[in-house]
Protein backbone atom coordinates (compact mmCIF):
# COMPACT_ATOMS: atom_id res chain seq x y z
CA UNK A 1 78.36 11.74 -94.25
CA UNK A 2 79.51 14.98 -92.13
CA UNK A 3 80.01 14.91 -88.61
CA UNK A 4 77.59 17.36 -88.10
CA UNK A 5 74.73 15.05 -90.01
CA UNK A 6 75.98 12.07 -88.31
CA UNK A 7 75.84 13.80 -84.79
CA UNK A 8 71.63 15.04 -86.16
CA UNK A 9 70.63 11.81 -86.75
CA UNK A 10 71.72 10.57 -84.09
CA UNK A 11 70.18 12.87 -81.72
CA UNK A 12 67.52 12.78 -83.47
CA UNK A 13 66.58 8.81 -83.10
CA UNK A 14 68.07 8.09 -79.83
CA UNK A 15 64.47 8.20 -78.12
CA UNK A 16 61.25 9.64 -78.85
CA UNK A 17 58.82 11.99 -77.28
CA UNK A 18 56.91 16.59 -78.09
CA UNK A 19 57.10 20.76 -78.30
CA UNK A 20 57.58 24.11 -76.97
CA UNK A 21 60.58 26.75 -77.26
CA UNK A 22 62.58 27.14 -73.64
CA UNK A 23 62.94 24.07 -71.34
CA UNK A 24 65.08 25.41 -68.43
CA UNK A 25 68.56 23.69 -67.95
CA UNK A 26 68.77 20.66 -66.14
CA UNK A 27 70.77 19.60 -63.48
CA UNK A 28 73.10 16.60 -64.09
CA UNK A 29 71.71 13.31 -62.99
CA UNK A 30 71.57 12.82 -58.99
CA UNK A 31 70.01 9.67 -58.06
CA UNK A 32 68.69 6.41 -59.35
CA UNK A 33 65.52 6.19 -57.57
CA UNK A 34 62.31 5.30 -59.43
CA UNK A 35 59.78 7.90 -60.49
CA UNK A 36 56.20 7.98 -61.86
CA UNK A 37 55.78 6.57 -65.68
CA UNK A 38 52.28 8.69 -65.47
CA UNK A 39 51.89 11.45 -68.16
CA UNK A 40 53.48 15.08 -67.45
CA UNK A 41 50.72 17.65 -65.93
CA UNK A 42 49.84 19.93 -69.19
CA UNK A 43 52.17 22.97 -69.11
CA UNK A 44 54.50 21.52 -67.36
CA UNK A 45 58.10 19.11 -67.90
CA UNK A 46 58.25 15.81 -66.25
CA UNK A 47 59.74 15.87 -62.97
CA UNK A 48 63.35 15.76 -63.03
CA UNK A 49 63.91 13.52 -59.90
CA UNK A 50 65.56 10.14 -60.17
CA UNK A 51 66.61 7.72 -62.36
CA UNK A 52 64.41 10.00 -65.18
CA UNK A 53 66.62 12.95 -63.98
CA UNK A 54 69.24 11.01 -65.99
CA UNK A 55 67.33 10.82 -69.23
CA UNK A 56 65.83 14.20 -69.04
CA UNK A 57 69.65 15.35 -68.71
CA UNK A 58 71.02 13.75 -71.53
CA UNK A 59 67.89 14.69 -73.87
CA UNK A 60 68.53 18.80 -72.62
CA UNK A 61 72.36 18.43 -74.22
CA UNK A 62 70.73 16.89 -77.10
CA UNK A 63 68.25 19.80 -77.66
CA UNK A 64 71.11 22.29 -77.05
CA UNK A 65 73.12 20.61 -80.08
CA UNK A 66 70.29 20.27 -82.18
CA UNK A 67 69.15 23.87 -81.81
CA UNK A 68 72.64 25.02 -83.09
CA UNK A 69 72.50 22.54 -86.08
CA UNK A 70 73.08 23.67 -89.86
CA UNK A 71 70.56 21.25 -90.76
CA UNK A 72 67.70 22.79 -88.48
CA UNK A 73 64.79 24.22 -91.45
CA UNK A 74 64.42 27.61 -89.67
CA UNK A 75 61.83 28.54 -92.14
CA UNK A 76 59.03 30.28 -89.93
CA UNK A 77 55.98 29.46 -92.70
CA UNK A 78 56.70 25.80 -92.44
CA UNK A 79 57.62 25.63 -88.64
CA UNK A 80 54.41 27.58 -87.75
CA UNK A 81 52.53 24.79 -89.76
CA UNK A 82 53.78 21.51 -88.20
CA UNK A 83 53.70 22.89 -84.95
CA UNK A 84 50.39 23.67 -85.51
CA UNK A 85 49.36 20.35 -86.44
CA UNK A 86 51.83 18.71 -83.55
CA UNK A 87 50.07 21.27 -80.93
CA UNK A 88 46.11 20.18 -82.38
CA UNK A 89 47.18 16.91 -81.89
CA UNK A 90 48.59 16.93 -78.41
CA UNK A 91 45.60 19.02 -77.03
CA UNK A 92 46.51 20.10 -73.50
CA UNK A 93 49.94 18.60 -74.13
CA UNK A 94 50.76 20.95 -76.52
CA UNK A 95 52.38 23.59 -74.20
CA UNK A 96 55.09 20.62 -73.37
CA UNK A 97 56.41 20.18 -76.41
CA UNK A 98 59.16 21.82 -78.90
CA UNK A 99 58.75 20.92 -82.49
CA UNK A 100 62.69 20.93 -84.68
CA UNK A 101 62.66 19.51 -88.64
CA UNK A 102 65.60 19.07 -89.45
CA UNK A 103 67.18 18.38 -93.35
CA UNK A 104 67.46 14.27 -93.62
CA UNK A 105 66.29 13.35 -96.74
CA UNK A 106 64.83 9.99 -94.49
CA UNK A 107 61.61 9.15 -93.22
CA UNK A 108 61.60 9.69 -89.49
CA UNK A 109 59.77 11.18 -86.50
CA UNK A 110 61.29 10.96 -82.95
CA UNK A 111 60.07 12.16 -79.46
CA UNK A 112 62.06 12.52 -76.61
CA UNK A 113 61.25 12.44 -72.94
CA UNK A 114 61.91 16.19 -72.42
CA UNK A 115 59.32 17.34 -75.20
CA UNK A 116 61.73 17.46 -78.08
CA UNK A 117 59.85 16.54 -81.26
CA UNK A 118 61.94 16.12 -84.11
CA UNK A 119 60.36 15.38 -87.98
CA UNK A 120 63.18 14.67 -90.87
CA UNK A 121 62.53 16.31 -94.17
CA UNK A 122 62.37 13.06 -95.99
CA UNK A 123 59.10 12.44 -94.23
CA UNK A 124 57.84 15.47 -95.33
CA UNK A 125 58.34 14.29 -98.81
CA UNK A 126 56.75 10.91 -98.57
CA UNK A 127 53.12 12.18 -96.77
CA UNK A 128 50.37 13.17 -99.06
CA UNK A 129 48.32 15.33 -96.75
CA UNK A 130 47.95 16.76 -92.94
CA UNK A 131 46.11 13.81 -91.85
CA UNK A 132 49.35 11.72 -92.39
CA UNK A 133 51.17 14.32 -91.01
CA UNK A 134 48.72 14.27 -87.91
CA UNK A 135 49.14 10.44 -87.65
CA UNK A 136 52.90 10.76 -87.43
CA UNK A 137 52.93 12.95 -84.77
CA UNK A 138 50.49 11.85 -83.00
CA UNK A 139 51.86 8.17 -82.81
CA UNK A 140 55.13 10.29 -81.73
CA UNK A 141 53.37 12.30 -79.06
CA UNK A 142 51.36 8.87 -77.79
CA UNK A 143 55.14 7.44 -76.93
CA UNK A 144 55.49 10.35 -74.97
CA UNK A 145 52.11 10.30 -73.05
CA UNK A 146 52.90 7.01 -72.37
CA UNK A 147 56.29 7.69 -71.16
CA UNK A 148 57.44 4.62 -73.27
CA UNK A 149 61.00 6.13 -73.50
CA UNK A 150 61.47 6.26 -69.79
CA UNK A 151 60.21 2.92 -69.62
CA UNK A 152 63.03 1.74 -72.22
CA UNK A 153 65.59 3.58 -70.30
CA UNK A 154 64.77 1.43 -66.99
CA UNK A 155 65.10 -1.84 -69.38
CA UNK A 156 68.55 -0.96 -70.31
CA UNK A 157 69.61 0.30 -67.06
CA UNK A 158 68.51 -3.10 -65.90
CA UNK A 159 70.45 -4.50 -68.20
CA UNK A 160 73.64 -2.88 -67.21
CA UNK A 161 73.76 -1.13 -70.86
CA UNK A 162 72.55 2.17 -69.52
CA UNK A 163 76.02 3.71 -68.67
CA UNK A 164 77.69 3.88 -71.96
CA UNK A 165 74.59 5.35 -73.39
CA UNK A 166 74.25 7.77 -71.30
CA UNK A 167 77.94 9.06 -71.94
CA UNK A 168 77.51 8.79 -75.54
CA UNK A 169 74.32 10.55 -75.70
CA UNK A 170 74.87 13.39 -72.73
CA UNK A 171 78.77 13.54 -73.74
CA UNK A 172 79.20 12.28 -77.17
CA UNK A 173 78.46 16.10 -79.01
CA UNK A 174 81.87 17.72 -77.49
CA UNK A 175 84.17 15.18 -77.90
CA UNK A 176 85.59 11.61 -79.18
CA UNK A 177 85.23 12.85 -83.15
CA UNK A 178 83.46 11.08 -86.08
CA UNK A 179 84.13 7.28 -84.91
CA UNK A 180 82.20 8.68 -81.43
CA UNK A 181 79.74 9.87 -83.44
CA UNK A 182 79.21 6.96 -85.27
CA UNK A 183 78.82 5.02 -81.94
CA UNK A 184 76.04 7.54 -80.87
CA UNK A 185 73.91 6.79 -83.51
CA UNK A 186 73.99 2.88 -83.24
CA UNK A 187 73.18 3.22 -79.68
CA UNK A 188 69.91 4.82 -81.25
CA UNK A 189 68.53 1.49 -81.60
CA UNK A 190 68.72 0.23 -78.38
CA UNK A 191 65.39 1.98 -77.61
CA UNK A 192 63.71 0.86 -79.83
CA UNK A 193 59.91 0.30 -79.00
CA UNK A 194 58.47 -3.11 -78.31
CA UNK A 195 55.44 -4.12 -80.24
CA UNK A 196 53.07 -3.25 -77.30
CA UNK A 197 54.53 -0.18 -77.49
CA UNK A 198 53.84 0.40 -80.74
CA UNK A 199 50.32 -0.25 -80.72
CA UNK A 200 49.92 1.76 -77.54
CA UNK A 201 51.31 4.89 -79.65
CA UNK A 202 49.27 3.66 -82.62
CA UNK A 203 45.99 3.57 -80.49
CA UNK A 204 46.97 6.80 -79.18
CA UNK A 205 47.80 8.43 -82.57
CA UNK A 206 45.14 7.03 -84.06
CA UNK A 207 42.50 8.66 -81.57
CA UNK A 208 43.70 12.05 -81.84
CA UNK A 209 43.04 11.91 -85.24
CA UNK A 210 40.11 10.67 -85.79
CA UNK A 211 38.61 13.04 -82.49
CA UNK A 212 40.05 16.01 -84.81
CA UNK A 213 38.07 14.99 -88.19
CA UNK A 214 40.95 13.99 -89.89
CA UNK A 215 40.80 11.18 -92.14
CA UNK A 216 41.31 7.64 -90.09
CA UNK A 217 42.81 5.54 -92.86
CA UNK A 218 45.70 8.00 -93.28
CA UNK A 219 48.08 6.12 -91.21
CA UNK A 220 47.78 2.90 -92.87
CA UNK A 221 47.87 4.40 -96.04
CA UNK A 222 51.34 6.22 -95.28
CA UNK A 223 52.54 3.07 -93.26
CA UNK A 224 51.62 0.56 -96.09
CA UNK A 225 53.92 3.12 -98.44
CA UNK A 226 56.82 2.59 -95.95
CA UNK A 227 56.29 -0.92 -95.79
CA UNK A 228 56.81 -1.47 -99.63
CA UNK A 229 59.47 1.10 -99.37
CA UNK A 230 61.19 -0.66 -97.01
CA UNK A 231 61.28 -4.05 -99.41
CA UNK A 232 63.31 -2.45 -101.70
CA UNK A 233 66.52 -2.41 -99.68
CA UNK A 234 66.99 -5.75 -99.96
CA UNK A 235 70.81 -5.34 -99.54
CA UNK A 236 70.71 -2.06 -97.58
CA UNK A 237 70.68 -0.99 -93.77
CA UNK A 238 66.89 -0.91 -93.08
CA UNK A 239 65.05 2.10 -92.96
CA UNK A 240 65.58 4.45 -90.15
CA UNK A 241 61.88 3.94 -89.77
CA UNK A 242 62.22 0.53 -88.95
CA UNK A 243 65.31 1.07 -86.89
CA UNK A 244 63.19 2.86 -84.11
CA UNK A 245 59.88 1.18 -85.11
CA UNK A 246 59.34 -2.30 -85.55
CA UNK A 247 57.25 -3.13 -88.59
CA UNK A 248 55.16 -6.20 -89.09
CA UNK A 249 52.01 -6.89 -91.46
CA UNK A 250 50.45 -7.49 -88.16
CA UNK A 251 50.44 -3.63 -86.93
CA UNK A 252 49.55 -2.59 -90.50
CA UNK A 253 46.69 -4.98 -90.18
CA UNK A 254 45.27 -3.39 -86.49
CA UNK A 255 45.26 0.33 -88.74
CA UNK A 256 43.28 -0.84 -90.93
CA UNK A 257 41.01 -2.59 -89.15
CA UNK A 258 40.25 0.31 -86.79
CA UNK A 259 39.88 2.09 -89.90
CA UNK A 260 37.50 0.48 -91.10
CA UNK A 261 35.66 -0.59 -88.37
CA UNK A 262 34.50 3.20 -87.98
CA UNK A 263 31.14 4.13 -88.70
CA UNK A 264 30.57 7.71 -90.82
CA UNK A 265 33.96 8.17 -90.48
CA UNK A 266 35.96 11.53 -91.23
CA UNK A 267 37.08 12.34 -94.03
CA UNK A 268 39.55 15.28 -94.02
CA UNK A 269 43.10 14.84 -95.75
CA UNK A 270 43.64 18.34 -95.41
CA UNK A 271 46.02 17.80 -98.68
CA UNK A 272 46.28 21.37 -100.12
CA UNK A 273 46.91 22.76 -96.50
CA UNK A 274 49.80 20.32 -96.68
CA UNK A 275 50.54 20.75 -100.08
CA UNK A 276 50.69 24.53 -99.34
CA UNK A 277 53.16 24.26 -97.01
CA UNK A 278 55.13 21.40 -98.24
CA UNK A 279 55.52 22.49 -101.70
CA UNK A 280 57.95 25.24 -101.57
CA UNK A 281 60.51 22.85 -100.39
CA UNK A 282 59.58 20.14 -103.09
CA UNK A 283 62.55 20.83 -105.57
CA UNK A 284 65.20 20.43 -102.77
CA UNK A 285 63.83 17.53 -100.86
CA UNK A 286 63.42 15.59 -104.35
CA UNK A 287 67.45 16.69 -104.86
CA UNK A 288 68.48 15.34 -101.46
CA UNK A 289 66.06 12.17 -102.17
CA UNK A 290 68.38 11.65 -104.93
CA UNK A 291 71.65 12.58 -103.83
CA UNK A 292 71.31 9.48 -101.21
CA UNK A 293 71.73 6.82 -104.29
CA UNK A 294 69.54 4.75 -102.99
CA UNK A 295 67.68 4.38 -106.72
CA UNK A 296 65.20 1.76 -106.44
CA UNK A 297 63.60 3.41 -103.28
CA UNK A 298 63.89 6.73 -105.01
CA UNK A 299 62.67 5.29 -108.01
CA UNK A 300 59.01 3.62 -105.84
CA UNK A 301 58.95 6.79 -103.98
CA UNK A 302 58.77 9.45 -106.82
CA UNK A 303 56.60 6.79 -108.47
CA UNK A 304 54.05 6.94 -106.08
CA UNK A 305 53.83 11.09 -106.18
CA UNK A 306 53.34 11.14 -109.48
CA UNK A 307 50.28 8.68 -109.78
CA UNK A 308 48.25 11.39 -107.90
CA UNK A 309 50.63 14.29 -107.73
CA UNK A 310 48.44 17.80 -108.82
CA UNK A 311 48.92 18.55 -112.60
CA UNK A 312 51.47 21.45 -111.41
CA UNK A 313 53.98 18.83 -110.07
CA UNK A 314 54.17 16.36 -112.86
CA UNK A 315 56.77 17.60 -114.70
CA UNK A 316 59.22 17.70 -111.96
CA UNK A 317 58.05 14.53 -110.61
CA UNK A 318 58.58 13.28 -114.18
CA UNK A 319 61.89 14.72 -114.74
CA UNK A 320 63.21 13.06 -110.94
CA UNK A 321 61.98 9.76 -112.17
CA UNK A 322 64.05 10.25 -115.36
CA UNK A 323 67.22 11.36 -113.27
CA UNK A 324 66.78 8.30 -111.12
CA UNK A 325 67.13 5.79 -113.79
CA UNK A 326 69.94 7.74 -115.62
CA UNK A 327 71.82 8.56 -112.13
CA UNK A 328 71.35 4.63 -111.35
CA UNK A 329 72.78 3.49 -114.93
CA UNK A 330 71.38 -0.56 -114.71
CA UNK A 331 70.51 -2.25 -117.92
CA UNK A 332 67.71 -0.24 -119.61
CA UNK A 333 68.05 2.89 -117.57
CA UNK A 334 69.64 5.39 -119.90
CA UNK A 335 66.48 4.65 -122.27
CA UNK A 336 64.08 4.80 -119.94
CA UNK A 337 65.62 8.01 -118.51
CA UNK A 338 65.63 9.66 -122.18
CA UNK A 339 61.49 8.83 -121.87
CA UNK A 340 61.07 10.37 -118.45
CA UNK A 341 62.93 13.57 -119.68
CA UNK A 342 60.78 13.35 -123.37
CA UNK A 343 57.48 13.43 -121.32
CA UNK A 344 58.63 15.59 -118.61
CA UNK A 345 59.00 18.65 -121.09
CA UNK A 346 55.43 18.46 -122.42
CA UNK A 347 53.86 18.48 -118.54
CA UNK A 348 53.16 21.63 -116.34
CA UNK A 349 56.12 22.42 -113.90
CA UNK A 350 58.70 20.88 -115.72
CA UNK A 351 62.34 22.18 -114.55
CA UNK A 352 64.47 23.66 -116.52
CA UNK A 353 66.79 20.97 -116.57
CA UNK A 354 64.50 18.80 -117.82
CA UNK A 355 65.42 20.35 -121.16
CA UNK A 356 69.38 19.88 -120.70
CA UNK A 357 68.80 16.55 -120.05
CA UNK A 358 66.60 15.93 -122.30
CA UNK A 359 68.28 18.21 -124.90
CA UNK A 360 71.57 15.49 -123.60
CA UNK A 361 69.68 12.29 -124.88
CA UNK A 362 68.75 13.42 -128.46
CA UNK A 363 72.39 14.05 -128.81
CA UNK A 364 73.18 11.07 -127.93
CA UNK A 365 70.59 9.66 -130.41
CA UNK A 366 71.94 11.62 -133.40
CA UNK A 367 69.07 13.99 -133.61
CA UNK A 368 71.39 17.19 -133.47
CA UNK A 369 68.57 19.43 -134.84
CA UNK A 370 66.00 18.66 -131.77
CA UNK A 371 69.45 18.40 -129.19
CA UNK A 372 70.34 21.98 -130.40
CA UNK A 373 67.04 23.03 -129.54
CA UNK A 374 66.49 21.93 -126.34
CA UNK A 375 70.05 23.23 -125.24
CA UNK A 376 69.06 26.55 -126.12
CA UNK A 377 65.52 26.39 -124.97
CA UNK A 378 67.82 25.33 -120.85
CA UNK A 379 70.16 28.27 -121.66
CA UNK A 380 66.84 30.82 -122.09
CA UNK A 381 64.94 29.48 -118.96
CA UNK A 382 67.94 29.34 -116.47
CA UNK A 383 70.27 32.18 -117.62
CA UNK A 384 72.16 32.09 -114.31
CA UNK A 385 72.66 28.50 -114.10
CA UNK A 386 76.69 28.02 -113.27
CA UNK A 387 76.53 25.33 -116.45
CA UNK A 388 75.96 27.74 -118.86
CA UNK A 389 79.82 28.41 -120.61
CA UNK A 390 79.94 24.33 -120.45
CA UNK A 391 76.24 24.01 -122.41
CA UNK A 392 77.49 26.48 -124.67
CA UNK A 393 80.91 24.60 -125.61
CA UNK A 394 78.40 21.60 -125.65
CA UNK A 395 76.31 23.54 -128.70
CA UNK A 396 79.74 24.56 -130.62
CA UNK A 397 80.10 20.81 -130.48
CA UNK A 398 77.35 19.59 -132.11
CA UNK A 399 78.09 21.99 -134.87
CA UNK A 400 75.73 25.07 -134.23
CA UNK A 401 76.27 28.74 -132.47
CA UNK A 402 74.72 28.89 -128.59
């Protein structure tokens, strides 16, 4: 991984807390006295007095890094969307906060203290519709109401942790290299939330949704997706989900049960307000979703968006699935990668590569007639691709003219 991603996701999970565009400089931490944990006055930053003067510091050098970040999606359509989500959601918070998504192919949402919100692009892959999306960030902008993250910063001051954290975090961006970097982000999980916590920002989320019509079960329905998600890594680093939010059955159980313990309630998904937003981006984040080689995640994940994915997407859903199983290489996976690609060409926004691939297996199979075929048919669709000279040598190959 590249500095510059490390340094992101580490900024980016240290604490959480939401949105708007200037926050004026900060002085550098003073004094350790105590301050309110009461909510910020709408329009207007937390006070910057005291021990929180500390945090509030610290979070301003984040933002200044992050807003200078390759991996910051500058694109304007999708921005103005989330942050008008984030903004319905926070209600008269919504002048205090600063929305940033920034290009992780990982699920997680993060709020800091100083009203940086910050939403990786893998989550954006993994929600069906803007009541997820609302759920998120409203469980994000309930940690912030709450003040939860000053809270944890008190707890590790306390507990005589709080000095090399605040170096690393307010320091760590100009100097000390990778292997500082690398320290950064473990000190992300030292804030992580405690369970009462949790269901604090869960009650909170949860509320803001439902008071806008949005769909209530939306959050258990994207949480219960994580959850299975998250059994998959059996010999992996935990999601970073899980890193800053502690998962049990137990909190899955309290969304649902609010859920369904509403009467008439909403039912809004807003999913092709999402979709229309999302789905320029779908290609890449499906790319990056692979390019982590983490297959049997990838492989659940694209699952999932293809049982109820639009008849538009299931072509490229299908050809990911197939590109999975062949990247991953395990037993059976080369056959059941030559299926994906097989069906993938005979559904609705199937990429182009879909036929290479698939144009690769009957090859393989010693069905040069059809394998000819599909090579050409990849050479016609994506006549700039940079493969084309090697698909061509490929077709002199088999024995036939490109």
């Amino acid at each position: 991984m590249k500095a510059s991603r490390v340094l992101l996701v580490a900024l980016a999970t240290v604490v959480v807390a939401p949105v708007h565009a200037h926050a004026a400089p900060l002085a550098p931490p003073a004094t350790h006295q105590q301050t309110s944990t009461a909510s910020p006055a709408p329009g207007n930053q937390p006070a910057v007095s005291g021990d929180e003067a500390e945090l509030l510091y610290a979070m301003e050098r984040a933002e200044t890094e992050l807003k200078r970040s390759p991996l910051l999606v500058r694109d304007p359509a999708l921005n103005g969307y989330v942050r008008g989500v984030a903004c319905k959601v926070a209600g008269d918070q919504c002048a205090n906060i600063r929305v940033y998504i920034v290009d992780v192919p990982q699920f997680n949402a993060s709020m800091a203290p100083n009203g940086m919100l910050v939403l990786w692009t893998g989550a954006l892959l993994r929600m069906r519709n803007e009541a997820e999306l609302a759920y998120v960030l409203g469980h994000e902008i309930g940690h912030y109401t709450a003040r939860h993250s000053l809270q944890q910063w008190r707890r590790l001051k306390s507990a005589s942790a709080w000095m090399s954290v605040f170096q690393l975090v307010a320091y760590g961006a100009g100097a000390g290299g990778v292997a500082q970097l690398g320290t950064l982000a473990g000190s992300a999980a030292l804030f992580k939330y405690s369970r009462d916590m949790e269901r604090e920002a869960d009650r909170l989320g949860f509320a803001s949704v439902v008071s806008h019509r949005w769909a209530p079960h939306a959050g258990a329905d994207l949480w219960a997706r994580m959850w299975r998600e998250e059994q998959t890594r059996k010999y992996d680093r935990p999601l970073t989900l899980f890193s800053t939010h502690p998962a049990s059955q137990e909190r899955l159980n309290d969304i649902k049960a609010a859920s369904m313990a509403m009467v008439a309630p909403p039912t809004d998904l807003g999913r092709e307000r999402y979709r229309a937003a999302v789905h320029p981006l779908f290609p890449k984040l499906l790319e990056e979703e692979l390019a982590q080689r983490r297959y049997a995640g990838s492989i659940l994940v694209i699952g999932e968006l293809l049982e109820d994915a639009p008849t538009e997407d299931q072509g490229l859903l299908t050809f990911s699935l197939g590109e999975a199983y062949r990247r991953r290489g395990l037993n059976d996976d080369r056959a059941k990668a030559a299926d994906f690609y097989a069906r993938a060409i005979a559904l609705p926004g199937a990429p182009a590569q879909a036929w290479r691939e698939y144009g690769f297996t009957r090859r393989d199979a010693g069905d040069t007639a059809t394998a000819m075929d599909a090579l050409r048919r990849y050479l016609r669709d994506a006549p700039d691709a940079d493969d084309q000279a090697f698909i061509r040598r490929e077709l002199e190959k088999i024995g036939g003219s490109p």
